[in-house]
Each structure stands twice: as C-alpha cells, then as structure tokens.
Protein backbone atom coordinates (compact mmCIF):
# COMPACT_ATOMS: atom_id res chain seq x y z
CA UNK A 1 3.29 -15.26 6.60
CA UNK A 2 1.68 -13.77 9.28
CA UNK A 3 3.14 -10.24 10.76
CA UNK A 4 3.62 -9.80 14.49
CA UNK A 5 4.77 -6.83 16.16
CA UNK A 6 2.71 -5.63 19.07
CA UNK A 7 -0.87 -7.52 19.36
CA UNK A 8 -2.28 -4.59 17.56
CA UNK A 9 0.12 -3.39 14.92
CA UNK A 10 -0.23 -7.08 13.88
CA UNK A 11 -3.89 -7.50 14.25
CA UNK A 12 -4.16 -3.74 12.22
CA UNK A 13 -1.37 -4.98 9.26
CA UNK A 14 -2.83 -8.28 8.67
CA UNK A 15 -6.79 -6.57 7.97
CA UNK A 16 -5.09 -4.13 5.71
CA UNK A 17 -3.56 -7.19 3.73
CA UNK A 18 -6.73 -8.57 3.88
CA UNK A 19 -8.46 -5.53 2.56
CA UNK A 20 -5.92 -4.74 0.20
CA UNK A 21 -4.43 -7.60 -1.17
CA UNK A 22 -1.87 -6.13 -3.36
CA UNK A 23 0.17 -4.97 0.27
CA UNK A 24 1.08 -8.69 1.12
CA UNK A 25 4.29 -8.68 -1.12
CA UNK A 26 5.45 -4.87 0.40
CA UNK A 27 5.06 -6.52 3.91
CA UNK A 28 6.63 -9.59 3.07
CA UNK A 29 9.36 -7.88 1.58
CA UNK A 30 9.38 -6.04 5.02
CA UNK A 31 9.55 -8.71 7.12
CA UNK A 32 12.09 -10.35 5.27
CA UNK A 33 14.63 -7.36 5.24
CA UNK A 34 13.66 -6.49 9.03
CA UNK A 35 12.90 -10.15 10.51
CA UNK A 36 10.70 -7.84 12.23
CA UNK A 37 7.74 -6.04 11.89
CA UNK A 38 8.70 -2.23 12.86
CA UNK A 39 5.30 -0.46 12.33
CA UNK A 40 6.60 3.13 11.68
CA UNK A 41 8.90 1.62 8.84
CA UNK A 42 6.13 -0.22 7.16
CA UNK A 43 4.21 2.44 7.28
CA UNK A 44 6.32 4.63 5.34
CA UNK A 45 6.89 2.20 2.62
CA UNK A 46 2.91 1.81 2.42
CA UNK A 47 2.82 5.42 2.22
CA UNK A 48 5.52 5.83 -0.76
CA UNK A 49 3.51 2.80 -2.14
CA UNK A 50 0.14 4.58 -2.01
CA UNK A 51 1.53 7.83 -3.39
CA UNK A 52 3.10 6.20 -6.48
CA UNK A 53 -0.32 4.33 -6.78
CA UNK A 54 -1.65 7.61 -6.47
CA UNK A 55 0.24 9.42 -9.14
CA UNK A 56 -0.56 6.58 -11.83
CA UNK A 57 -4.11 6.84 -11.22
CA UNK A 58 -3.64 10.04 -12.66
CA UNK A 59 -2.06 9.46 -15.69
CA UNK A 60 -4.62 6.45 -16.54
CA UNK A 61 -7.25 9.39 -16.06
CA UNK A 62 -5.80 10.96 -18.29
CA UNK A 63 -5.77 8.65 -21.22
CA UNK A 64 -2.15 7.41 -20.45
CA UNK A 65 -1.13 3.96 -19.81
CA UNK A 66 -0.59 2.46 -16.36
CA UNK A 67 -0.35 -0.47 -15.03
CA UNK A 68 -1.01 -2.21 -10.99
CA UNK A 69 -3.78 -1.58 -8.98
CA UNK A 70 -4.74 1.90 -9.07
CA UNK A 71 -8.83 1.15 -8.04
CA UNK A 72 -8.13 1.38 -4.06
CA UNK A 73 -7.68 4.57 -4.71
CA UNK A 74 -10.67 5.40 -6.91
CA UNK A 75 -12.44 8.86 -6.09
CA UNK A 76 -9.29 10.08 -3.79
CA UNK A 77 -8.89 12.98 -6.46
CA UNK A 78 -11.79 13.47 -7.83
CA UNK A 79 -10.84 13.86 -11.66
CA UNK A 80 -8.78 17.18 -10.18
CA UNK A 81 -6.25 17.86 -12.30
CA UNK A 82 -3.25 19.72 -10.91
C-alpha cells in the first residue's frame, strides 16, 4: 500500500519504509484505522515506536533478552547507561 497525504508527507513516509522496513506494518496499521494518512499522527506513533525500540536496545546491552529490530538504532546511546 502506498501512503498519500500531501505530495511530500507521502514521498517522505514511503523512503522511511523503504529505509526502515520494519515501519510498513505501523503505517499500514495507520492507514487502515485513519483511511488517511495524517502526518502529525503517524509521526507520533513512529516516535512511541522508536522509543520502545530504544529502551530494548538497552536491555539487550545489557545482557538481557530482547527481541525486534533494535539495530536502526545502533550507536544512538553510546553504551551510556542511565
């Protein structure tokens, strides 16, 4: 499925689904709930999504189990623990 808001928003979501895969089934979901693509609710959900994705990086770097795919976000902490 291919996301059309404005030209742009559009044009911008469907590189980052490109670049990142793992996105498509968040935007889908999206799309499906909105039968629309409204930009500054997307990007809240990616940003919730990114922050979770965030947070279990740091438990695999710790030793801890995790699963999904925490390696788009590889070197965004730099091993700092909090």
């Amino acid at each position: 499925m291919t996301v059309d808001d404005n030209a742009e928003n559009g044009v911008f979501v469907n590189r980052l689904i490109e670049k990142i895969p793992e996105l498509r089934p968040l935007v889908d979901e999206h799309i499906e709930y909105h039968e629309a693509l409204l930009s500054h609710v997307l990007f809240g959900d990616m940003t919730r999504w990114l922050i979770d994705l965030y947070r279990r990086s740091r438990v695999t770097q710790r030793g801890e189990a995790s699963s999904g795919p925490t390696g788009h976000i590889q070197g965004v902490h730099g091993g700092h623990s909090r």
